[in-house]
Protein backbone atom coordinates (compact mmCIF):
# COMPACT_ATOMS: atom_id res chain seq x y z
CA UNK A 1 108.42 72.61 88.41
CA UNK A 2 105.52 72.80 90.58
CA UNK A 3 103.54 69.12 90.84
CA UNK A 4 100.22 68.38 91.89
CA UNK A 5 98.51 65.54 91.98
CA UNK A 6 94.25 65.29 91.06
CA UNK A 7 92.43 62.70 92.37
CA UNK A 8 88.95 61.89 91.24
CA UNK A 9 87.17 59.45 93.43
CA UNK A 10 83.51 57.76 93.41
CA UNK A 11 82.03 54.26 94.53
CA UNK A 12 83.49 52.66 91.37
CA UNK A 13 86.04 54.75 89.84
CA UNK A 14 89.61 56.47 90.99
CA UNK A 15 91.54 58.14 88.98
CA UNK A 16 95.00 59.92 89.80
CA UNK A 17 96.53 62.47 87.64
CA UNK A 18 99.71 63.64 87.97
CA UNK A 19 99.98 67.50 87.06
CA UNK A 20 103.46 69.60 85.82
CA UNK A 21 102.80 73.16 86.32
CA UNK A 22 99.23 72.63 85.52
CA UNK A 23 99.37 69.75 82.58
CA UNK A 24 98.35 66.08 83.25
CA UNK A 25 100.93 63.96 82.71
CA UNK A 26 100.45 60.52 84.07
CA UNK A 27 96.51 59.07 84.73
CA UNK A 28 96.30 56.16 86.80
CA UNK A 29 93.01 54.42 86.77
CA UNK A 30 91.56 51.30 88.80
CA UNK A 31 87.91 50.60 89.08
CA UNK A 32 86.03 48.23 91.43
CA UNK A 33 85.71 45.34 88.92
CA UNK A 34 88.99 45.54 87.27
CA UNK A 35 91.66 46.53 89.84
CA UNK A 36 95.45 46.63 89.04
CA UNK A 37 96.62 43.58 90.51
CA UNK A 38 100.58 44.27 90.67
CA UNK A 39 101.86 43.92 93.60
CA UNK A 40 99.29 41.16 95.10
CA UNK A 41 100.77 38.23 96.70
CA UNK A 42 98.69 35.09 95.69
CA UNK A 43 99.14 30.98 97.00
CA UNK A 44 99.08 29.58 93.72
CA UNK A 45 99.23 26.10 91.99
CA UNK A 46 101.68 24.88 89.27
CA UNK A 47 99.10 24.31 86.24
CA UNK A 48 101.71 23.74 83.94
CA UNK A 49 105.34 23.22 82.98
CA UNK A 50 106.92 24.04 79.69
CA UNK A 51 110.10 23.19 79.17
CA UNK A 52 110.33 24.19 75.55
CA UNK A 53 109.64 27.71 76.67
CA UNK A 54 111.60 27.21 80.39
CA UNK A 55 107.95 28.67 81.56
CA UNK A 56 104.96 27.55 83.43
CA UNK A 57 101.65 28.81 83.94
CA UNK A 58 100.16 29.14 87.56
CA UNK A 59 97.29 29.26 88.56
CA UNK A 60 95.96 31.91 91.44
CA UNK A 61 92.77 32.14 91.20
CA UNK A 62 91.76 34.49 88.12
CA UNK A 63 90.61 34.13 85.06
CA UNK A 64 93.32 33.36 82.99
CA UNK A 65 96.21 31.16 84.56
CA UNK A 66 99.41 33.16 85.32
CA UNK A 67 103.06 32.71 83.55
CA UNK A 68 106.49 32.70 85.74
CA UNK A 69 109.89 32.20 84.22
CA UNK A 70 112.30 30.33 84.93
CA UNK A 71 114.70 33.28 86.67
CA UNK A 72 111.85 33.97 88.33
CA UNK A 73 112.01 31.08 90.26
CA UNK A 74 113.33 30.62 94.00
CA UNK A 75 115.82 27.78 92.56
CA UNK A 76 116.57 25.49 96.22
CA UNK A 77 114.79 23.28 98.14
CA UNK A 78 111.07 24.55 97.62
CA UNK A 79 109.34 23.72 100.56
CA UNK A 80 107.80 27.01 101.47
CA UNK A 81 105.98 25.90 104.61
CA UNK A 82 108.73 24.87 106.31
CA UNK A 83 111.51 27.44 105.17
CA UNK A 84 111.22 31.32 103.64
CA UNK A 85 111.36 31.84 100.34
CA UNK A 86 114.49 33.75 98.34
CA UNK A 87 113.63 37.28 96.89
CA UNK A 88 114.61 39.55 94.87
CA UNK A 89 113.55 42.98 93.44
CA UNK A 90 113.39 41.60 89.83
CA UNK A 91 110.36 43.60 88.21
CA UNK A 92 107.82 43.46 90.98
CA UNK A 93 106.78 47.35 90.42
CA UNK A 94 104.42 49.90 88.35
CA UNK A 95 104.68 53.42 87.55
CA UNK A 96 103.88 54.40 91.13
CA UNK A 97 106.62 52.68 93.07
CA UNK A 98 109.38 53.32 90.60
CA UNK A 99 112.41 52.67 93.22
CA UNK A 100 111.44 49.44 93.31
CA UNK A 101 113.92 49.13 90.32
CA UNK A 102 115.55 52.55 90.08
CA UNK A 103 118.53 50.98 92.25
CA UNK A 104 121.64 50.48 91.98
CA UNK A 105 120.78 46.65 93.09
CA UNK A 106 121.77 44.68 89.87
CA UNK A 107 118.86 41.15 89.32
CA UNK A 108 120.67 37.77 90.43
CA UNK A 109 119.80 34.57 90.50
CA UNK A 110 120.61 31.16 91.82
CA UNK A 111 119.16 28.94 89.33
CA UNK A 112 120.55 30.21 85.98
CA UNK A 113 121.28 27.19 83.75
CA UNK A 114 118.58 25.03 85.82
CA UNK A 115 116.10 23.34 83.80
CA UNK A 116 112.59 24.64 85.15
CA UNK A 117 111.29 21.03 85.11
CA UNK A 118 113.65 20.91 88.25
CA UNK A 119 112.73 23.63 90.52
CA UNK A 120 108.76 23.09 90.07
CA UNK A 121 106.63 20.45 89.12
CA UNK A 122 102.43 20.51 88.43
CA UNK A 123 100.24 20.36 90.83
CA UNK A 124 102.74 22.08 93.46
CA UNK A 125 101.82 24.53 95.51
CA UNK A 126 103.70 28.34 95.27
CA UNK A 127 103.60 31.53 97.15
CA UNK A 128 104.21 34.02 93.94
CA UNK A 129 104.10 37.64 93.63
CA UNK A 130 102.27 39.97 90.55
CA UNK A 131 104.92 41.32 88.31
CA UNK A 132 102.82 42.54 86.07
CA UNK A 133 98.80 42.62 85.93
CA UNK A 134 97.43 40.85 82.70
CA UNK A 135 97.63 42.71 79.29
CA UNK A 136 95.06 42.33 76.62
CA UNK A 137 95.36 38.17 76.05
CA UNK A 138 98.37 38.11 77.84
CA UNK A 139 97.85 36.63 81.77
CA UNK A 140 100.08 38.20 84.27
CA UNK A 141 103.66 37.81 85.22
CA UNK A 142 104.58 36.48 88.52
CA UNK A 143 107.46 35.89 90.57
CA UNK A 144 108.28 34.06 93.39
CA UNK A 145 110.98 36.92 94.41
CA UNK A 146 108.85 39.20 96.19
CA UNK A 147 109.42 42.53 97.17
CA UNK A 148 107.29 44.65 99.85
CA UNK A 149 107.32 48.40 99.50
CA UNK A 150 107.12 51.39 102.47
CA UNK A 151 107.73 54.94 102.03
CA UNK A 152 111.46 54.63 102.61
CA UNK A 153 112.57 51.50 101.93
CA UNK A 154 111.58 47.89 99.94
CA UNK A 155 112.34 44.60 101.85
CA UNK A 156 113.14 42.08 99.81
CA UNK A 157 112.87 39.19 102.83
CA UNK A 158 115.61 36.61 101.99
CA UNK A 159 118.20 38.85 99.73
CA UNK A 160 121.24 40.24 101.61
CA UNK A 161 121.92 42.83 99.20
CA UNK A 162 121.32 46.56 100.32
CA UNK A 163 120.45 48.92 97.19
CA UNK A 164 120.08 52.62 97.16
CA UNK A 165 118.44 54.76 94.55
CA UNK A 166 119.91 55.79 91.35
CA UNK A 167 118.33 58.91 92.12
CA UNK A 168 119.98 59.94 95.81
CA UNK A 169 123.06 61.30 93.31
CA UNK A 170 125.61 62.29 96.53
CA UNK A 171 127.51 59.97 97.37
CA UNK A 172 128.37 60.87 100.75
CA UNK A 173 124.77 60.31 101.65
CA UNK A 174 123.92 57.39 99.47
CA UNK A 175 127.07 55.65 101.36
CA UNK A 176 125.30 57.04 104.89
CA UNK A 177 122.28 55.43 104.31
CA UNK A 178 123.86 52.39 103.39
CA UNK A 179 126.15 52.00 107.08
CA UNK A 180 123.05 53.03 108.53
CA UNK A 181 120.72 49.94 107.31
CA UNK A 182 123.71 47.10 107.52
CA UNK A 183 123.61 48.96 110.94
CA UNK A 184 120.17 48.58 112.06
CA UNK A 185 119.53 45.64 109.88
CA UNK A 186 118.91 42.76 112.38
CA UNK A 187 118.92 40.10 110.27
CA UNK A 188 121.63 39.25 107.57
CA UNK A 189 118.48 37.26 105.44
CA UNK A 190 116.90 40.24 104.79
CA UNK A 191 117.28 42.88 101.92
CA UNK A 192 116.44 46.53 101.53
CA UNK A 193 116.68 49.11 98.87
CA UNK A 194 116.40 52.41 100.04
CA UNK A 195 113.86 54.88 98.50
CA UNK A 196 114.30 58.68 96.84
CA UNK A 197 112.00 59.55 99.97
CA UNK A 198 114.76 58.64 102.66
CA UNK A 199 117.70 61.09 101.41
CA UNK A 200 118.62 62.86 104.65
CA UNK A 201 116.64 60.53 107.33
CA UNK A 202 117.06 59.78 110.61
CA UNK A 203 118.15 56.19 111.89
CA UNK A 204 114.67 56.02 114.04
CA UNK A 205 112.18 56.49 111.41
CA UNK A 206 114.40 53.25 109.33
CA UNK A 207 114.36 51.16 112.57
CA UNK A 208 110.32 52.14 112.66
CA UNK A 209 109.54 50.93 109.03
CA UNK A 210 111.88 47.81 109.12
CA UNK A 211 110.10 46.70 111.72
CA UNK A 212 106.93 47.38 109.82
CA UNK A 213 107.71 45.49 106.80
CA UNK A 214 109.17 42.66 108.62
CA UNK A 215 105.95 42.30 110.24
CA UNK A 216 104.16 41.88 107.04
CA UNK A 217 106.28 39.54 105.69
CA UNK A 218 105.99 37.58 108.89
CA UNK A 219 101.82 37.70 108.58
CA UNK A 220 101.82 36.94 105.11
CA UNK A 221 104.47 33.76 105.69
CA UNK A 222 102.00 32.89 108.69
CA UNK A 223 99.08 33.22 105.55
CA UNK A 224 100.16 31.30 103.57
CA UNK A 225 100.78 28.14 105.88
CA UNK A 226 96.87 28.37 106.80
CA UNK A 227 95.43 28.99 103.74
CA UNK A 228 94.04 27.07 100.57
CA UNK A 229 95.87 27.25 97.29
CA UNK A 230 94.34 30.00 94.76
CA UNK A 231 93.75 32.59 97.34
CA UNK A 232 94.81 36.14 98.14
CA UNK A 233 97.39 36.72 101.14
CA UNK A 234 97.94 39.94 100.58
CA UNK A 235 97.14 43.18 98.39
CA UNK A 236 98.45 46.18 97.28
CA UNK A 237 97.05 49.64 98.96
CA UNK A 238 94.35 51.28 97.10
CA UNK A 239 95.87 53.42 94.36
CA UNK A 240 94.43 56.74 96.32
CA UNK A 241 97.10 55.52 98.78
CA UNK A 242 99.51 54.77 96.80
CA UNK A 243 99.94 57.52 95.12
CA UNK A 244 100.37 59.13 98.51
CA UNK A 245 102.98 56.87 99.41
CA UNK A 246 104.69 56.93 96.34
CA UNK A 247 103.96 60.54 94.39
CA UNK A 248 102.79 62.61 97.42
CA UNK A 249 106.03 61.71 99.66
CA UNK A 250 108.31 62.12 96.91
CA UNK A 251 107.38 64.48 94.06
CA UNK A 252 104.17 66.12 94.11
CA UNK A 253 103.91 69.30 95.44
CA UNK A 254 99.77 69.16 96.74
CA UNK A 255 97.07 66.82 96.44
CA UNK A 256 93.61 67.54 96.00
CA UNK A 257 90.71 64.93 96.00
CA UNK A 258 87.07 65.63 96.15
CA UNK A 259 86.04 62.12 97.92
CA UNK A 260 85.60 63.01 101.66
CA UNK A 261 85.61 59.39 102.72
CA UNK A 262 89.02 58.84 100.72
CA UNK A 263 90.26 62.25 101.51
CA UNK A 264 89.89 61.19 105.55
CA UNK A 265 91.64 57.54 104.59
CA UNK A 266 95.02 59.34 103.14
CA UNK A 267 95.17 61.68 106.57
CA UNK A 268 94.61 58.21 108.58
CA UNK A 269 97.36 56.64 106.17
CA UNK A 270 99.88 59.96 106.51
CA UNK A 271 98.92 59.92 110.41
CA UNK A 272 101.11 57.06 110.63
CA UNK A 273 103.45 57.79 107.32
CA UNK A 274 104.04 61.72 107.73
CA UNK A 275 102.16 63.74 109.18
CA UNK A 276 103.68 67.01 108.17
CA UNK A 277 101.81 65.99 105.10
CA UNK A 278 98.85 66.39 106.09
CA UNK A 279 98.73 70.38 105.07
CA UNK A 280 99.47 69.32 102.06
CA UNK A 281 95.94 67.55 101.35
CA UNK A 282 93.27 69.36 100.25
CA UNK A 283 89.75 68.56 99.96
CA UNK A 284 88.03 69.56 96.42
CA UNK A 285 84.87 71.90 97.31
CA UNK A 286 83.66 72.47 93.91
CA UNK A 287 80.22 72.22 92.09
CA UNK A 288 82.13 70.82 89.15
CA UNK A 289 83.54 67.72 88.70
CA UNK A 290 87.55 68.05 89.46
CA UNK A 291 88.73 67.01 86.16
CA UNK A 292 86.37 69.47 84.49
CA UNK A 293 87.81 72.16 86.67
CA UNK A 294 91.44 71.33 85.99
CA UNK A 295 90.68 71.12 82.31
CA UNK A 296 91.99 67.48 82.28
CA UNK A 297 89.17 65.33 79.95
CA UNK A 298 90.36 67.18 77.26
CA UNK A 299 94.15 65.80 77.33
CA UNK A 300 92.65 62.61 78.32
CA UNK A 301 90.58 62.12 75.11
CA UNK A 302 93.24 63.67 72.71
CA UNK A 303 95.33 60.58 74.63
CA UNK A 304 92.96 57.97 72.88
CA UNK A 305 93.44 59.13 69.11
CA UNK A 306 95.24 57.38 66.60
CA UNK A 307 95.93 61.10 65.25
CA UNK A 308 97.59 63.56 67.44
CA UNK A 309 97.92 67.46 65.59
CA UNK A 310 100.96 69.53 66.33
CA UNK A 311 100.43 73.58 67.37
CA UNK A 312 102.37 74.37 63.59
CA UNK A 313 99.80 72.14 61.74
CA UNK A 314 101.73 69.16 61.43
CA UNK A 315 100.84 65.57 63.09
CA UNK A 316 101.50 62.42 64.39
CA UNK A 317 99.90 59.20 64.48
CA UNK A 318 100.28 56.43 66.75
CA UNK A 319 99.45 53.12 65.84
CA UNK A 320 99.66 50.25 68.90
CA UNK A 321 100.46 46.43 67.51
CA UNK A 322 100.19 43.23 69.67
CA UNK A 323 103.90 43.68 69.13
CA UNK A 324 105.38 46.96 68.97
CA UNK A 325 104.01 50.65 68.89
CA UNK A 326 104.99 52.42 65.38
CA UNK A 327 104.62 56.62 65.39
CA UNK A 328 104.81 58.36 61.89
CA UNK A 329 105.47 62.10 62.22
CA UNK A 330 103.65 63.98 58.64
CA UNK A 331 104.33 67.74 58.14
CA UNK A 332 100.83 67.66 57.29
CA UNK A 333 99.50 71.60 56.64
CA UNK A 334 103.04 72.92 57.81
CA UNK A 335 104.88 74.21 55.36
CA UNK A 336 107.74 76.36 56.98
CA UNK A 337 108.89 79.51 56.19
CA UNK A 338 112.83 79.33 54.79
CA UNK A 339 114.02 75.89 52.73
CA UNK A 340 112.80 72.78 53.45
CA UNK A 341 115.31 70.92 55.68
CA UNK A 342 114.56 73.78 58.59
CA UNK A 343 110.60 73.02 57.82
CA UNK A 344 111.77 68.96 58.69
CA UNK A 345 113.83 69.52 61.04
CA UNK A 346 111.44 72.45 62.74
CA UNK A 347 108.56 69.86 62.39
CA UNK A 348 110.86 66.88 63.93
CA UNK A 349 112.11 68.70 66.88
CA UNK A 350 108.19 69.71 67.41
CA UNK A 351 107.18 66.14 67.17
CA UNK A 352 109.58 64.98 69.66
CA UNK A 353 108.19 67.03 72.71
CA UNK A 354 104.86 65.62 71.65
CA UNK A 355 105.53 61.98 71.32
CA UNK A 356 107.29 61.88 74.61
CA UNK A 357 104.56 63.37 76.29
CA UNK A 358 102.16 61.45 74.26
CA UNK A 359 104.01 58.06 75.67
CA UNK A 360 104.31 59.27 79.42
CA UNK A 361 100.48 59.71 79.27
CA UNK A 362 99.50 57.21 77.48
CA UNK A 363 101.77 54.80 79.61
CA UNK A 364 102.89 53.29 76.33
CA UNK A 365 105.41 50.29 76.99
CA UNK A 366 107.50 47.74 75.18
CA UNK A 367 109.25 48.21 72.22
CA UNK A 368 108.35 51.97 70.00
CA UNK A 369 109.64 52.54 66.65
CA UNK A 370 109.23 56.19 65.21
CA UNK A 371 109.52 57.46 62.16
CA UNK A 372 110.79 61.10 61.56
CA UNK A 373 110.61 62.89 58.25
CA UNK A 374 113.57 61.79 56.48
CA UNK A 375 116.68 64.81 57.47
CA UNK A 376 119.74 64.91 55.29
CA UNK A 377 122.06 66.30 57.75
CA UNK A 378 123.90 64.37 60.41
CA UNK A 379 123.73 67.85 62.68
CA UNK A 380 120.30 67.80 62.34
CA UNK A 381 119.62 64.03 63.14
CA UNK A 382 121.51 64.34 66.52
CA UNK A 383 119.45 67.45 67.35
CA UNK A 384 116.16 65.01 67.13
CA UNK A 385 117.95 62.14 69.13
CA UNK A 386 119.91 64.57 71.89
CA UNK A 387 115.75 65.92 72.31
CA UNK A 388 114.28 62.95 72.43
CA UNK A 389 116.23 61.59 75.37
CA UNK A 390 116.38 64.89 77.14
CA UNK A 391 112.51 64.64 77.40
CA UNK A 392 112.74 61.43 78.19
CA UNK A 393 114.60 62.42 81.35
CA UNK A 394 111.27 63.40 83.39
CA UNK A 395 109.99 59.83 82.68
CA UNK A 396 109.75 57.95 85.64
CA UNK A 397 109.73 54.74 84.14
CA UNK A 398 112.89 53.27 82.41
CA UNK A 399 113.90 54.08 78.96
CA UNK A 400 116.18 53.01 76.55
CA UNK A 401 116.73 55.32 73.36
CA UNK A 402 118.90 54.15 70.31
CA UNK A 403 120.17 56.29 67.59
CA UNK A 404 118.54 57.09 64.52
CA UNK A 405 119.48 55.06 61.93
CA UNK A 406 119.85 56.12 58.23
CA UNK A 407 116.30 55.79 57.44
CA UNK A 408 115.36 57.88 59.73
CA UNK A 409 114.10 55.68 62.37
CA UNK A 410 114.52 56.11 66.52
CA UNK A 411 114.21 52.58 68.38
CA UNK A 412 113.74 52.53 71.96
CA UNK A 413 111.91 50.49 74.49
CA UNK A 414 110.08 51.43 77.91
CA UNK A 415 109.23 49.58 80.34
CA UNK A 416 105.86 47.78 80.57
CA UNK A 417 104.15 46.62 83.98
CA UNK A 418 100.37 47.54 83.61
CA UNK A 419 97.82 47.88 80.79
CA UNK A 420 98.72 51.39 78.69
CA UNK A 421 96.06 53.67 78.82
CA UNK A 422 94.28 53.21 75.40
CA UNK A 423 93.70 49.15 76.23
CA UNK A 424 92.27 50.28 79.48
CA UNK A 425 89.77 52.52 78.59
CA UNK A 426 89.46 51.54 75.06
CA UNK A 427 88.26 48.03 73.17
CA UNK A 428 88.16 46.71 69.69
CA UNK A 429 85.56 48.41 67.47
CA UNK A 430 83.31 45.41 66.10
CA UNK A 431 81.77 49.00 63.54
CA UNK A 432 85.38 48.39 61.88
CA UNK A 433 85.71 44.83 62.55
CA UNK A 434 88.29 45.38 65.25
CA UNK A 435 90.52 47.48 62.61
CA UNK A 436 90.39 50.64 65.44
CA UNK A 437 89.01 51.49 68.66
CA UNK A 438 86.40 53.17 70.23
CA UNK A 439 85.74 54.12 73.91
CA UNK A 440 84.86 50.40 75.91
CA UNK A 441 81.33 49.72 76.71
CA UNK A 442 81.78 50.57 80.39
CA UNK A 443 83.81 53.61 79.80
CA UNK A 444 81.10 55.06 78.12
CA UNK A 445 78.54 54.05 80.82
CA UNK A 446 80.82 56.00 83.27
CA UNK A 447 80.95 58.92 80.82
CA UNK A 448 77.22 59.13 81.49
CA UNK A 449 77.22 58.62 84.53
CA UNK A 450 79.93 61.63 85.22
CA UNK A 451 77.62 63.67 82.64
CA UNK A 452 74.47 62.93 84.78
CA UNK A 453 75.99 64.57 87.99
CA UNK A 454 77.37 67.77 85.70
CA UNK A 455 73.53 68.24 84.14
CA UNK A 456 71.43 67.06 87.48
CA UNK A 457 72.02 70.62 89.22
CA UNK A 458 70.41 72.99 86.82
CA UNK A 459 67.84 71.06 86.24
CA UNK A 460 63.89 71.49 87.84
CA UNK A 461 62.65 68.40 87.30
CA UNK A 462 61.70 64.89 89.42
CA UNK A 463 63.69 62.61 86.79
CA UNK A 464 66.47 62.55 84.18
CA UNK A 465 65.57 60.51 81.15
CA UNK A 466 68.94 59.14 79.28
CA UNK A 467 68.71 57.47 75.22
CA UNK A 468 71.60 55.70 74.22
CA UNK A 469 72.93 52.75 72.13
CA UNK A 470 71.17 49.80 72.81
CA UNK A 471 73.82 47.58 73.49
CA UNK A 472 74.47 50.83 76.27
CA UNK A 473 70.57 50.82 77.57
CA UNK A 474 71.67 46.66 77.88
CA UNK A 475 74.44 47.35 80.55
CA UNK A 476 73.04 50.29 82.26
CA UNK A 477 70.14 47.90 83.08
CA UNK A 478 72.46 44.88 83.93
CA UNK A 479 75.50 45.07 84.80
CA UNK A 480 76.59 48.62 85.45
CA UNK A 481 73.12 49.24 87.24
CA UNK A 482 74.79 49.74 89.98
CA UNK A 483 75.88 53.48 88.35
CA UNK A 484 72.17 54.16 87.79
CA UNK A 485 71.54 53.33 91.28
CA UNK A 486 73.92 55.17 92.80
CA UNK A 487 73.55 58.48 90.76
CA UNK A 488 70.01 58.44 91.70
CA UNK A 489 70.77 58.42 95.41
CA UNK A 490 73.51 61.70 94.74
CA UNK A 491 70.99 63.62 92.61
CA UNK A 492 67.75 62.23 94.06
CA UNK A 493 65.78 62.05 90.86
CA UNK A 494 64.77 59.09 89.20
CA UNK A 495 66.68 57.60 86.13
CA UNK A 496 65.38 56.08 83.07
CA UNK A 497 67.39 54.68 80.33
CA UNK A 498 65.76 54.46 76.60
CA UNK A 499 67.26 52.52 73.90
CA UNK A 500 67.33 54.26 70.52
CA UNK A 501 68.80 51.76 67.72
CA UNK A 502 69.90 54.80 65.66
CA UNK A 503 72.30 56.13 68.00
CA UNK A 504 76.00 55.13 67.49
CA UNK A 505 77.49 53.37 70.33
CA UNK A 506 79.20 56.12 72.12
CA UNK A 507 75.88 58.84 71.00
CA UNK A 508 73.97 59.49 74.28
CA UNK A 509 71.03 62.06 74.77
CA UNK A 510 69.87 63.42 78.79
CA UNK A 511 66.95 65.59 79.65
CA UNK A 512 64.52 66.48 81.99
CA UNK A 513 61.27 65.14 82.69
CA UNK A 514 59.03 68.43 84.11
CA UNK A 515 55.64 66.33 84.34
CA UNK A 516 54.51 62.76 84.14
């Protein structure tokens, strides 16, 4: 399977796709004003204990206050300026460092059973880790085991324990790589598991990058002793970078950005990394945009509907609860050729591809309940099941798929870290008082703005004049001026942004002005 990886870069907007012989698969986002904070290591102060919930929320510094666990609590002494804090890998990860868990390193703790009212108390002060960035009203997850990923290995600073990944399969080699870090290890405090990307390395490019990552953990120990509670000590690599480190290094086969600037930061970054790498970065040269020309805003939009149709005519819809995510697969206008337990079963073994693809893409997590067309035969209900977890197998994040049960329903449950893809690029639409979606406010002023720089080269004239929504015409002169702005200095034309009351929120209208 051949892999490539598109990245679209501009002053306020990344986004990474991940391509299988030619079809997106994973989108990662992060724009300037809401960046994926997992990962980000944050001096925080205890806001509040609750011991009915053996939680307590924390506050570092963003808007809403931040929630820790009791297991994910460091559960001795808790003096961190004087002594280093316990870690462990726990679920300090997203979807683009997926070895951060994928180990055979099983979560322990030394405070199971302790009341949380006795290993913190308000008002103290924490060093704490992003588990997971904040999701819809939900603030994010922290932990004070933190773990610090490179391209080969993750240091977890004060656990012992030496993991390998699930995926190095041989174990010859997974047992080499273990003798070889207890080996060059150099202190018994500190724990590593040991990335995909190391199968088959040598023992100097380990020593190299434990010696790297002991260095940060050192700076950011040396951080936190200077600084003020609420504040940043460090932060995750941009997600151009990351997906270097993490896709580029391990999976993908080619990367192609068309962002000079970032395309000269990930040589800098492989420089030190890998530079055989290196010809394997290529710099987009096109008068398109690079989604347009890998036919990618299609998949992306079909990602955002409630109603997804099948190639034989059938569909399935996917509705996403505070709670849960449901699917319903419909024959819809398929009606088969023979009887009509092949047309169900035909129509179920369709959906499945779909839905797992669907849920890769969309970055769906949590707990998913779907509904299959009702199948009389036991033979034919395994055949859904057995294909639903053999496409499941390319998903780098971890699944877990039960059996169907007798009315015709498939539980399983995948793991959740970030925001899924619809509540990051979509909001609650106040036309259908909140009862579906609609692209966000700010999605569709970057829709616009990507449309301005497709339309500004065929045109003749000295400005571009833009009608939308006026609640659209409000941002574009507020708070997203800064797209206007910056679109006028690519194209250099002027921009001016009408408000037309009779256009529907996402309706937008751009032409050319030839004469004053």
């Amino acid at each position: 399977m051949y892999k490539e990886l598109i990245i679209n870069a501009t002053e306020h907007e990344t986004r990474v796709a991940l391509l299988e012989d030619g079809t997106i698969v994973e989108l990662f986002i992060e724009r300037s004003d809401d960046a994926d904070i997992t990962g980000n290591i944050y001096k925080g102060r205890v806001q509040r204990v609750l011991p009915g919930m053996q939680a307590a929320f924390v506050d570092i510094g963003l808007n809403q206050a931040a929630f820790i666990y009791v297991d994910d609590i460091y559960g001795e002494s808790y003096d961190l300026l004087e002594q280093r804090i316990d870690h462990e890998n726990g679920e300090n990860h997203d979807n683009l460092t997926s070895d951060r868990i994928d180990s055979d390193s099983e979560s322990h703790y030394e405070n199971r059973g302790v009341p949380i009212e006795d290993l913190i108390t308000e008002g103290q002060e924490i060093l704490v880790q992003v588990a997971k960035s904040p999701i819809g009203t939900k603030g994010a997850r922290i932990t004070s085991y933190v773990s610090l990923p490179g391209r080969f290995l993750v240091i977890m600073p004060t656990s012992d324990h030496i993991g390998i990944s699930r995926r190095i399969e041989n174990e010859g080699e997974r047992a080499r790589l273990k003798n070889m870090v207890l080996e060059l290890r150099k202190e018994n405090g500190l724990g590593y598991i040991v990335r995909t990307a190391a199968e088959g390395i040598q023992p100097e490019k380990l020593t190299y990058e434990m010696g790297f990552l002991k260095n940060l953990w050192d700076n950011i120990q040396k951080k936190y002793k200077r600084a003020p509670a609420l504040s940043l000590l460090h932060q995750e690599i941009t997600i151009s970078l990351r997906a270097v480190r993490d896709l580029l290094t391990q999976e993908a086969d080619r990367l192609v950005i068309d962002s000079k600037k970032e395309y000269e930061s990930i040589l800098e970054f492989l420089d030190v990394f890998n530079p055989n790498l290196k010809d394997s970065v290529e710099l987009y040269a096109g008068s398109e945009s690079i989604f347009d020309a890998y036919n990618l805003e299609a998949d992306i939009s079909r990602a955002l509907k409630r109603k997804v149709w099948l190639k034989s005519g059938s569909y399935v819809v996917i509705e996403q609860t505070e709670a849960l995510v449901a699917i319903d697969v419909n024959t819809g206008r398929y009606v088969g050729t023979h009887n009509l337990e092949e047309t169900i079963l035909k129509t179920n073994l369709e959906a499945v591809k779909e839905i797992a693809y669907q849920i890769r893409l969309r970055d769906t997590g949590g707990i998913i309940i779907m509904d299959f067309i009702d199948m009389e035969k036991m033979t034919n209900q395994e055949k859904v099941f057995n294909a639903l977890t053999e496409a499941f197998k390319k998903d780098r994040s971890k699944t877990h798929v039960l059996p169907m049960s007798e009315m015709g329903l498939i539980q399983m449950t995948r793991k959740r870290v970030r925001k899924s893809l619809n509540r990051l690029l979509c909001e609650p639409c106040y036309y259908c008082d909140g009862e579906g979606s609609l692209p966000s406010k700010h999605s569709i002023c970057y829709n616009i703005y990507r449309e301005i720089l497709r339309e500004a080269h065929g045109t003749m004239g000295a400005r571009l004049t833009v009608k939308v929504n006026p609640k659209i015409a409000e941002l574009l002169h507020g708070e997203e001026n800064h797209l206007v702005t910056s679109v006028e200095r690519t194209i250099g034309k002027q921009i001016v942004i009408y408000p037309n009351s009779q256009f529907h929120l996402e309706e937008f209208d751009i032409f050319e002005v030839l004469k004053e």
